[in-house]
Every structure is written in C-alpha cells, then in structure tokens.
Protein backbone atom coordinates (compact mmCIF):
# COMPACT_ATOMS: atom_id res chain seq x y z
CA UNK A 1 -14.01 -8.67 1.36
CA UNK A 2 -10.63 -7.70 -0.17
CA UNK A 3 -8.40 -10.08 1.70
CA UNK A 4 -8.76 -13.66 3.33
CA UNK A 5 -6.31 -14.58 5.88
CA UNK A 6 -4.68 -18.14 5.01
CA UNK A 7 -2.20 -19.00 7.60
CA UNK A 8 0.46 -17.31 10.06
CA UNK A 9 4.21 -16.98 10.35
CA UNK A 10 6.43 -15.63 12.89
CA UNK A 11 2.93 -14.38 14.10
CA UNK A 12 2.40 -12.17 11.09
CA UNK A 13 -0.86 -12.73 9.16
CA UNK A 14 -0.28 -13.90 5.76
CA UNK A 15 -3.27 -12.97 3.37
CA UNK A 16 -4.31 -13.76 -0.20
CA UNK A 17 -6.10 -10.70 -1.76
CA UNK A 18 -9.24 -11.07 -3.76
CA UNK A 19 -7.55 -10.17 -7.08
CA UNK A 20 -4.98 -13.36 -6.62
CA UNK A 21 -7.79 -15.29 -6.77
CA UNK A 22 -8.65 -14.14 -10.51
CA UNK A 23 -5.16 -14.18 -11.61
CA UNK A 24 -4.13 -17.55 -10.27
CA UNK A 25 -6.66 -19.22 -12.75
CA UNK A 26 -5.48 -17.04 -15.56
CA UNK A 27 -1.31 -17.64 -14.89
CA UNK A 28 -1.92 -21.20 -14.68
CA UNK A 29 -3.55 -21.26 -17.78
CA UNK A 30 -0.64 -18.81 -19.48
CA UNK A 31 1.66 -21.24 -18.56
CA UNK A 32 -0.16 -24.16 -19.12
CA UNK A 33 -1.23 -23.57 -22.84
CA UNK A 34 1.81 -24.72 -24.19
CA UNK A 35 3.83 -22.36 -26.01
CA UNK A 36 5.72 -21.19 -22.67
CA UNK A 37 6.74 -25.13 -21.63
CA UNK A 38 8.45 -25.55 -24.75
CA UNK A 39 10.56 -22.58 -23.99
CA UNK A 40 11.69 -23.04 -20.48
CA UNK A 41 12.18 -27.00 -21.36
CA UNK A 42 15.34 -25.54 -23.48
CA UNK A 43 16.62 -23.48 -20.52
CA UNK A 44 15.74 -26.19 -18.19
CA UNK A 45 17.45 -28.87 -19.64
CA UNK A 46 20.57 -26.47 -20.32
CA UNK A 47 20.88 -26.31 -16.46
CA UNK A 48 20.21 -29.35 -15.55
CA UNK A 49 21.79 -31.03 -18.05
CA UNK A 50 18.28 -33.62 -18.13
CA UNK A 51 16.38 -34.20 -21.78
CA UNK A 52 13.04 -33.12 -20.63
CA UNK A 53 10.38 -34.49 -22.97
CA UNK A 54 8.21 -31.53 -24.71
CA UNK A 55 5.87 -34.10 -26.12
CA UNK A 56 4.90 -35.88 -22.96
CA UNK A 57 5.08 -32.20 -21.06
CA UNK A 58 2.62 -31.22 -23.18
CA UNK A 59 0.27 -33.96 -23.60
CA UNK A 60 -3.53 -34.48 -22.11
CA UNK A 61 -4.29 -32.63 -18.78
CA UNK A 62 -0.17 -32.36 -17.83
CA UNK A 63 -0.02 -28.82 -18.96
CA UNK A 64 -2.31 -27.50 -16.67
CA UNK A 65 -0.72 -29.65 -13.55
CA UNK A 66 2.27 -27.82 -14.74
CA UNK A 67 0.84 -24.32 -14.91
CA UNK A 68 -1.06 -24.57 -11.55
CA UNK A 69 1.40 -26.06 -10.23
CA UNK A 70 3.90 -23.40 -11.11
CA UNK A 71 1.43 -20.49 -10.23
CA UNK A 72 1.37 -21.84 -6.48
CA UNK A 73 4.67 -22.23 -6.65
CA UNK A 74 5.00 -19.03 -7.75
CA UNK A 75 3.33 -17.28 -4.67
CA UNK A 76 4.75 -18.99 -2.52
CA UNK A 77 7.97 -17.88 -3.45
CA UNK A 78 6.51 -14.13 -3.39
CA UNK A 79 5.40 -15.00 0.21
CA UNK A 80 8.86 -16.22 0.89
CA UNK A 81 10.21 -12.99 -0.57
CA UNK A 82 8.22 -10.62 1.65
CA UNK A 83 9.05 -12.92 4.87
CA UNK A 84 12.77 -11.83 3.74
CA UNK A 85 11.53 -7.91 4.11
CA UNK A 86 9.58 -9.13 7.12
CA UNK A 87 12.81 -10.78 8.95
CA UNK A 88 15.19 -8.01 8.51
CA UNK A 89 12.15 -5.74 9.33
CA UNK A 90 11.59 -7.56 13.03
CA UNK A 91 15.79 -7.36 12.88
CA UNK A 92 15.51 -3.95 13.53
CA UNK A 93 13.02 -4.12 15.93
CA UNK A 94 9.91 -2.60 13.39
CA UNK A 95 6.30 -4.26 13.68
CA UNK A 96 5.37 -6.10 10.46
CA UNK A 97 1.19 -6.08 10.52
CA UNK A 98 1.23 -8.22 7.70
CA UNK A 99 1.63 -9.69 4.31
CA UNK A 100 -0.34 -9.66 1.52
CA UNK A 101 -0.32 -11.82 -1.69
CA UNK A 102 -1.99 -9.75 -4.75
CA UNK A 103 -2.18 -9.19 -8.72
CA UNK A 104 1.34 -8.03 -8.88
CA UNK A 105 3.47 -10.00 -6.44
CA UNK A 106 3.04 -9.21 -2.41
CA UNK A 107 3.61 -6.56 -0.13
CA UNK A 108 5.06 -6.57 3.43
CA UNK A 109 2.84 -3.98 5.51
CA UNK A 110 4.91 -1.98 8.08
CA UNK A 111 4.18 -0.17 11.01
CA UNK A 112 5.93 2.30 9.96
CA UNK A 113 8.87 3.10 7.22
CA UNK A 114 12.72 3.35 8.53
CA UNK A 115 14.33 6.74 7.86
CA UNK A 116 17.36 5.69 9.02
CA UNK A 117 19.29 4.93 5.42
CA UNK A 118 20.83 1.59 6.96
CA UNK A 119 17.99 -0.35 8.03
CA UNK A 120 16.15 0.86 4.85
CA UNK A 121 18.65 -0.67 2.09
CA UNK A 122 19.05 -4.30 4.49
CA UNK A 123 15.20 -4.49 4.93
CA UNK A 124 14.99 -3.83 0.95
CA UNK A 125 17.64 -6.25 -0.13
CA UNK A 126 16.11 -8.83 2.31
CA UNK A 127 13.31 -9.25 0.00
CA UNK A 128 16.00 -10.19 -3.16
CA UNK A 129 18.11 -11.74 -1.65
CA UNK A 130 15.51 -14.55 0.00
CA UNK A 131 14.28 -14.87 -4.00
CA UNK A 132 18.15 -15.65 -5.05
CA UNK A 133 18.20 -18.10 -1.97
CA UNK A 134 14.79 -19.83 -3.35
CA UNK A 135 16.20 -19.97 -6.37
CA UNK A 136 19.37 -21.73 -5.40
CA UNK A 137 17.51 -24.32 -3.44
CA UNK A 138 15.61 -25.08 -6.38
CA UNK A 139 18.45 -25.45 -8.89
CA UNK A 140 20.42 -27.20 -5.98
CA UNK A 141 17.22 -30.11 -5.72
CA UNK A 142 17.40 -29.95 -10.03
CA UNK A 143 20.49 -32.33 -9.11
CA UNK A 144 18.96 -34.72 -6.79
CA UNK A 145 15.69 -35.16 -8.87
CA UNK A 146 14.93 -38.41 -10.62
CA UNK A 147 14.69 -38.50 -14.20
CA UNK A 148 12.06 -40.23 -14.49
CA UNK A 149 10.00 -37.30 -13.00
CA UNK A 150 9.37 -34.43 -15.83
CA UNK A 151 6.70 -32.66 -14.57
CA UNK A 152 8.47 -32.28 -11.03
CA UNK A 153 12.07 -31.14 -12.83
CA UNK A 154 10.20 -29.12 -15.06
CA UNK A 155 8.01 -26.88 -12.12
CA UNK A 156 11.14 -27.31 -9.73
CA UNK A 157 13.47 -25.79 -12.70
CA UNK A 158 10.99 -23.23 -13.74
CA UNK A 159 10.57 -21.88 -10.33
CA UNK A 160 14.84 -21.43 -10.42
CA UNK A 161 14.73 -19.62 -12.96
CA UNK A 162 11.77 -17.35 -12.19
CA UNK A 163 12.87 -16.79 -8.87
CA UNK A 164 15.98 -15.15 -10.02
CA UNK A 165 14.09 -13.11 -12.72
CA UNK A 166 12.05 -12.09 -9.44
CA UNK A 167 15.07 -11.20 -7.55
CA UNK A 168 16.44 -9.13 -10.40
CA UNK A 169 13.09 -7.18 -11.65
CA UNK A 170 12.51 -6.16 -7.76
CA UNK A 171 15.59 -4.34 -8.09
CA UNK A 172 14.72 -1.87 -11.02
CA UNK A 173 14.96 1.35 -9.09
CA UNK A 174 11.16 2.29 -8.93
CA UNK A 175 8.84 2.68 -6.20
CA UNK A 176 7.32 0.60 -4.70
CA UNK A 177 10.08 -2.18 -5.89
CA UNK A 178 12.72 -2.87 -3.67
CA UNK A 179 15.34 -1.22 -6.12
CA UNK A 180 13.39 2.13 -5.13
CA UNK A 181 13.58 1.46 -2.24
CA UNK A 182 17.00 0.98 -2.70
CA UNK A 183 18.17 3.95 -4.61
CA UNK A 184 16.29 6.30 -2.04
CA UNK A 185 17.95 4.87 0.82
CA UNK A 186 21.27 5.17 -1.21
CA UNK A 187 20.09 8.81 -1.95
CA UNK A 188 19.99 9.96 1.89
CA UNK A 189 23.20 9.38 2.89
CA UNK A 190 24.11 12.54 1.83
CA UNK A 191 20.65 14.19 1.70
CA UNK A 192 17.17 15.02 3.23
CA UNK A 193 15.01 12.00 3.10
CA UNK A 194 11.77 14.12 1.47
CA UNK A 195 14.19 14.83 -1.26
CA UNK A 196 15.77 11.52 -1.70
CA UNK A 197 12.05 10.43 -2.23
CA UNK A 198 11.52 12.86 -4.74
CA UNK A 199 14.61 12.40 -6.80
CA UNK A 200 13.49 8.13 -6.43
CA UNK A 201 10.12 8.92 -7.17
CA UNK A 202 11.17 10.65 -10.46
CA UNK A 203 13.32 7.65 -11.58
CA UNK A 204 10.76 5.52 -10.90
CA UNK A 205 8.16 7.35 -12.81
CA UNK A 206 10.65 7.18 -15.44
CA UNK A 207 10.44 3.90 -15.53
CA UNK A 208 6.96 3.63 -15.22
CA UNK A 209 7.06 5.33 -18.58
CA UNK A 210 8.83 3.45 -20.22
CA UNK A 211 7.10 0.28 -19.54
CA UNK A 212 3.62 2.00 -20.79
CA UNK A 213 5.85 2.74 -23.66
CA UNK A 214 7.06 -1.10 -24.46
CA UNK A 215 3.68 -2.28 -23.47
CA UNK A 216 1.79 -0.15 -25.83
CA UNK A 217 3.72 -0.61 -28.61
CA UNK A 218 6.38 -3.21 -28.28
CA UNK A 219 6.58 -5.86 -30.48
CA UNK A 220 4.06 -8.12 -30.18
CA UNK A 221 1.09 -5.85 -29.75
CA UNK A 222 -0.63 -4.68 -26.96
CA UNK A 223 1.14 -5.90 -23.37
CA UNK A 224 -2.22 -5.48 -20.79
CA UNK A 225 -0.03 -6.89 -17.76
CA UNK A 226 2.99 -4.54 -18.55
CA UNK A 227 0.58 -1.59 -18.65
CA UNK A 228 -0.94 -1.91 -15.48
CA UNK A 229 2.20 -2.44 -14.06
CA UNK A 230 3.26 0.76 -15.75
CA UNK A 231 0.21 2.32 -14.12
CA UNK A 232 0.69 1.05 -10.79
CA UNK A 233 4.60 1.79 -10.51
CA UNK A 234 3.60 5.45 -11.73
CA UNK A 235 1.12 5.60 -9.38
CA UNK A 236 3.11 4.24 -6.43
CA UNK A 237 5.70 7.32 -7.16
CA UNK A 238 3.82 9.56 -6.87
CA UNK A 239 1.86 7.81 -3.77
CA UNK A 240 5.64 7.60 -2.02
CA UNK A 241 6.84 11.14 -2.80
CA UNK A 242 3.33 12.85 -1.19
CA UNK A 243 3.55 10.49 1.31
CA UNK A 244 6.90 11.23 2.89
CA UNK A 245 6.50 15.17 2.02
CA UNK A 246 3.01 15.03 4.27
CA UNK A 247 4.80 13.18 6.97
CA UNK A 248 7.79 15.63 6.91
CA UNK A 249 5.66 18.86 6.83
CA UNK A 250 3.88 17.14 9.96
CA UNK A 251 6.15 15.94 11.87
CA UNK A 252 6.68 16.97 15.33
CA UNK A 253 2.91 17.55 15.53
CA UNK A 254 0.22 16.08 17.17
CA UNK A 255 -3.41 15.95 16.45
CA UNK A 256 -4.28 18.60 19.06
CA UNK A 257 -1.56 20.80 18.19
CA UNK A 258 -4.13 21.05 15.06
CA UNK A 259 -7.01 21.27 17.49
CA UNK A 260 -8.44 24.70 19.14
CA UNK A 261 -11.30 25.21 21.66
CA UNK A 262 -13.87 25.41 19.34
CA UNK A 263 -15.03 29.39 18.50
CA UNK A 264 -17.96 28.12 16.46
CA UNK A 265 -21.00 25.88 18.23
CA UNK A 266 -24.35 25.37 17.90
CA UNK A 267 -26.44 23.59 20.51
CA UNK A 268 -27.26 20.23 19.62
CA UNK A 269 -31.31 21.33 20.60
CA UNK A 270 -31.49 24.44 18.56
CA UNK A 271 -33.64 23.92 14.98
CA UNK A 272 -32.12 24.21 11.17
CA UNK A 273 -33.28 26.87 11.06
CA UNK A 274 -31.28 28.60 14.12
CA UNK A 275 -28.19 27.14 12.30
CA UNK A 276 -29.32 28.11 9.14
CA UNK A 277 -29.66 32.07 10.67
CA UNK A 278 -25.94 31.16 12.44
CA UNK A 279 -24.10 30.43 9.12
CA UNK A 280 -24.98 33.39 7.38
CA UNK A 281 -24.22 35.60 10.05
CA UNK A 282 -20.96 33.97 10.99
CA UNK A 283 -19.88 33.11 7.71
CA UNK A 284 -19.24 29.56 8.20
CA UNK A 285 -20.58 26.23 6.70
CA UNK A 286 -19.62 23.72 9.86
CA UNK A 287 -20.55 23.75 13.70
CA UNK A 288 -19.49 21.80 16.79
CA UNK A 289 -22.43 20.69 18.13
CA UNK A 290 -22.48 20.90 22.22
CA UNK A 291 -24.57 19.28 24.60
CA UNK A 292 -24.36 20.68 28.33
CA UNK A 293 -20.82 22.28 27.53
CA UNK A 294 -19.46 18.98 25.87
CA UNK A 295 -19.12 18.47 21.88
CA UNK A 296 -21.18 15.84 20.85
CA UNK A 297 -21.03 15.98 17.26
CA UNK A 298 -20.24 18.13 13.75
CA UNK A 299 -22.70 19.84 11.38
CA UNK A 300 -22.15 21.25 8.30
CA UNK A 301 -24.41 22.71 5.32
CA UNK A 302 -24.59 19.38 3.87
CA UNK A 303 -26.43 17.49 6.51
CA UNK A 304 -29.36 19.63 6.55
CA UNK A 305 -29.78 20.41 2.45
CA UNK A 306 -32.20 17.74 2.20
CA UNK A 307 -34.70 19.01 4.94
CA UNK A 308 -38.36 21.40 3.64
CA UNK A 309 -37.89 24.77 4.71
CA UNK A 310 -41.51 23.69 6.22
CA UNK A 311 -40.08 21.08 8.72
CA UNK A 312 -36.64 23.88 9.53
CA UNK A 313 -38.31 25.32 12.78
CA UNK A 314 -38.66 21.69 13.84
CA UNK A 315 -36.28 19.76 13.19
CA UNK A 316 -33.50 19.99 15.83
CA UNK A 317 -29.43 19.60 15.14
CA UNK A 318 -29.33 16.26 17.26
CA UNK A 319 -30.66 15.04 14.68
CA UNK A 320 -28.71 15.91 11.69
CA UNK A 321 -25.29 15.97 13.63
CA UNK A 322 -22.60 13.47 12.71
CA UNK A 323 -21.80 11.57 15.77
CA UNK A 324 -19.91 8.86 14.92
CA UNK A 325 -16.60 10.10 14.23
CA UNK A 326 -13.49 8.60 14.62
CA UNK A 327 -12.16 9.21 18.06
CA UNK A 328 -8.00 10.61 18.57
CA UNK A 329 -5.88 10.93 21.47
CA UNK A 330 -4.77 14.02 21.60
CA UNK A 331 -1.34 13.18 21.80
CA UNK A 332 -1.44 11.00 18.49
CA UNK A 333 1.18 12.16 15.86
CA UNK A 334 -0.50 14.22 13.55
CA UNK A 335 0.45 12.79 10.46
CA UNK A 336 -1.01 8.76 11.77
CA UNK A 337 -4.33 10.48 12.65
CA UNK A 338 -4.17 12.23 8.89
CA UNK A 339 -3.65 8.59 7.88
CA UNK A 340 -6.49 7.24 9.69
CA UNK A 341 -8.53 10.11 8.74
CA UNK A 342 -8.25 9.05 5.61
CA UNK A 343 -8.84 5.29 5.67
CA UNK A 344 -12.31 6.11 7.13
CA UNK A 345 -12.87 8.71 4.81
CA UNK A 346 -14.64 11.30 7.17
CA UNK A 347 -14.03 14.78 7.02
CA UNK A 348 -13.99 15.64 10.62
CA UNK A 349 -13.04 13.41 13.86
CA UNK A 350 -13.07 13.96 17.74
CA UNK A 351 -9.93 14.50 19.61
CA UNK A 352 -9.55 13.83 23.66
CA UNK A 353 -7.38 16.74 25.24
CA UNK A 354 -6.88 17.33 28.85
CA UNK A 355 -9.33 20.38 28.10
CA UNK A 356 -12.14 18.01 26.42
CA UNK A 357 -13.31 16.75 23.32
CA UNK A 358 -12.24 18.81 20.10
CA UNK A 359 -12.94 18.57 16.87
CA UNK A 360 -9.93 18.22 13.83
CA UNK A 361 -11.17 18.28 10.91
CA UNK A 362 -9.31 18.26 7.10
CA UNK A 363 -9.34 21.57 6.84
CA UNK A 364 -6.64 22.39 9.80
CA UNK A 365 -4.35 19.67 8.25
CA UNK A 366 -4.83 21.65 5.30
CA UNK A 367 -4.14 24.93 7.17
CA UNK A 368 -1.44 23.24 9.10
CA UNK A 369 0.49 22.09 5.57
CA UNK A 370 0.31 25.51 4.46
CA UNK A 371 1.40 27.38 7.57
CA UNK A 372 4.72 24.64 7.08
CA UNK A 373 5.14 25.31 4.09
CA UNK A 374 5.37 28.75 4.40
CA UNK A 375 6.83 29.31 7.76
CA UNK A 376 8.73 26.01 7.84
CA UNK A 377 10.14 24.50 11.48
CA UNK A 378 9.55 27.81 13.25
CA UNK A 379 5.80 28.25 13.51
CA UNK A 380 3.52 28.82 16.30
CA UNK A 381 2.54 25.53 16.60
C-alpha cells in the first residue's frame, strides 16, 4: 500500500503516503532535539515581541510535544498549500483527483495539465500564495496568544515562519516546484509550450545541480535531505520535459489511429510449435491470437521459451496467450492510453474499433513518435 486515504475536501481525496509516515517520526525528532528550538526562540520572540523561555522549552518530554507538534503542523500547512493549487485548479473548471502528502511536501494530482499560459501561472501561484496566507494567520494569532503559553507561541510562531520559507522555496524556478511551473508558463507567452518546458526543465536541472553541489559538500558535511531533493528535482525535469514532448508528438491521435487490422495471427488452437514454424517464416516475434475471427489475446517469443520442445506439438496457444490486457476505446487520445499503458506496465493492450478488437502495442507508439518526428503534423495518420 503506498497511500492511505485520511479524510476529504471539496470532495477531493486527501492521502498520506507511506513515506510520510517514516519521516514524520524523524522531523519531529529533528526539531525536537533541541538545538533547532533555541534558534527559532530568537526569531520568535523578535516577532512577537514575547521572552520565550529556552530552558523550560527545552526541558523533560516538552521538546518532543514541540517537534510533533510542529511536524503536524507542518503538513497540514502543505495540505493547505495544495488545496490553494486545487481551488484555482476547480476555478478553471480542471478535475483535481487528488492530493497527496509525501517525503518532500505534497502534490495536487490533475486530470490533466493547462496549456493555456494563464490558468497555468494562477493555478501555480495558488499554491504560494495560500502558504503566505497561513503564515499571516499564524503571526496574526502570535498577538492574541497568552503569555503564559510557550509551547503554543512557540509551534504557532514556528509554523509563521516556516510557512513563508515554504511559500518562498516553492518558487525557485524548478520543476516540479511551483516556480517551474511558473517560469514555463511565463516562457509560452511568446513560445511553443514543448519548448518552454525544455528551456524550464534546463533551469531546473540547473538547480538541481546545484543543490547536489551544496549538499555534498557544503559546510557542515554531508546534507542527505538536500541530496535527494537534488535527485528528485533533477529527476522531475527531465520527467516534465519527456512528458510534454510525448504528449505534443501525439497529439491529435487516438489509440486506433495507432491500431491496424492485424496482418499477423495465429489461431488461438494451433500448437508452439505451429507458431514456432510461423515466426521464422514471417519474421516476427508477436501474434494476435484469434478465436472464430475475433482477437482474443497476444503471443510473443517469450511466453512459450519455457515450454520442452517434447510437449511443442501439444501444447496449444490458448494457453500461453496473454489475455488479460488492458482494454481502450478506440477513440481514447493516444497519448492517455500511452499513459495507462504504462501504469500497468504491459507491453500490448486491446483496442475496441467499430471494425473489432485490435491490438496496440509499444512498439506503434514507438513507430508513431518516429514517423512525428520525422514527418511532423503532416503524416498519414
């Protein structure tokens, strides 16, 4: 299980991924040891104006009501952060599927991405902006607050200040921050939106760098946190940047413009070693299987490698085939069924046409990318 659902809002399922649960534990305890209390006390009390007692903050079991405290806190203000993205998001009438709470902060999953340069920057900004408003509610209740309540001034205070910090690190312009975001939506006003993702992507990368750089050999020694984040931001480019070039060579398509009747099947009753006779002497390592005129299934070299060349002659193609494929509409875009391809990491899938089932496999989205690339918008397709 990589996700738990905890609660809903605005109907949009708000989960806590697995990994949150291992770093929760491990922030609180960051926080809680001490050494970081004493330092936002100082910045605390320099807002506020309230002496804050380091002695007392730091005394028996309060440290670690502080630090878990402050790591819920924390996440909740992430949560609050992506329900910015997900309110400008519904805004502009896009479907928000939901939000997840992880390692590195949360992410607000989209139907699908805005190319439209406007609604891009306002749904990225959202996120920010709802961190600066957190963080002014906070500071705003630092004024109200009792004295005589440290521990409470002291998460309330810390959670002003970090939601600011939050606000302004989102910004850096790398993917998948909202800055990226940002600069790539800044980028196509006055450009293609593949290259705008590039030119992002490569700013972001640069930053990505530079992070591995500072957490490899800043002061201090070794930075594990500010690694992976390098990692992950690098990562994340480069993610983006394929992502939107895929989508772009594809789009216009639809799964069964990939499709064609199929000009190589093999009855699901004939034996191995029928198929075995077929692939050499039509060259070709993968069969629609067929069943009274109607493809049932996909066989390729693989499925029968671990079969005795004594048990070929009877041992039939029904049962080797791979039946359970996922299952297209024909008129799907083809870039979404690429995408779902993907996610259930099969090589081939079924697709309903008007003329039957078909068979798409990865090897026409590969042909299909190449005949783009070369031929561009006008291709037979």
């Amino acid at each position: 299980m990589r996700s738990v659902k905890i609660t809903s809002v605005w109907s949009i399922p708000i989960k806590i991924h697995i990994s949150l649960l291992v770093v929760l534990p491990i922030f609180a305890w960051l926080l809680g040891s001490g050494q970081q209390i004493a330092l936002y006390t100082r910045l605390i009390e320099g807002l506020t104006g309230v002496s804050l007692d380091v002695a007392a903050l730091t005394a028996g079991s309060t440290p670690w009501v502080i630090g878990t405290a402050a790591a819920v806190g924390l996440f909740a203000s992430v949560a609050v952060h992506e329900l910015g993205h997900a309110w400008a998001a519904m805004r502009y009438d896009l479907e928000v599927e939901s939000i997840t709470l992880w390692i590195l902060g949360g992410l607000a999953n989209l139907g699908s991405i805005p190319r439209e340069w406007k609604k891009e920057f306002w749904i990225a900004v959202a996120g920010p902006l709802s961190s600066v408003f957190v963080g002014v509610v906070c500071y705003a209740a630092l004024t109200v607050l009792p004295g005589n309540q440290p521990v409470v001034i002291f998460v309330v205070g810390w959670l002003a200040v970090t939601n600011v910090v939050l606000a302004v690190f989102n910004m850096i312009p790398a993917f998948p921050m909202d800055g990226g975001r940002v600069l790539r939506a800044l980028l196509a006003r006055n450009r293609p939106y593949a290259s705008a993702t590039r030119l992002a992507a490569s700013v972001g990368k640069g930053f990505a760098i530079l992070f591995a750089v500072f957490g490899l050999i800043g002061g201090g020694g070794i930075n594990p946190m500010l690694v992976l984040l390098a990692l992950f931001i690098y990562g994340a480019a480069s993610g983006e940047s394929r992502t939107v070039v895929l989508a772009d060579l594809l789009e216009g398509l639809t799964v069964a413009d990939l499709t064609a009747a199929p000009d190589a099947t093999i009855d699901a009753s004939a034996s191995v070693s029928e198929l075995v006779t077929r692939m050499f002497s039509d060259r070709r390592t993968e069969f629609a299987v067929e069943d009274g005129g109607d493809v049932v299934g996909v066989i390729t070299s693989d499925d029968f490698r671990a079969v005795p060349p004594e048990e070929q002659d009877t041992t039939t193609v029904a049962e080797l085939m791979a039946s359970d494929l996922p299952t297209f509409d024909g008129g799907m875009a083809a870039f979404d069924a690429l995408v779902e391809l993907d996610q259930s990491r099969a090589s081939e899938a079924f697709v309903t046409t008007p003329d039957g089932v078909r068979v798409v496999s990865r090897r026409d989205f590969a042909s299909a990318l190449e005949m783009r690339k070369v031929l561009g918008r006008g291709d037979p397709f």
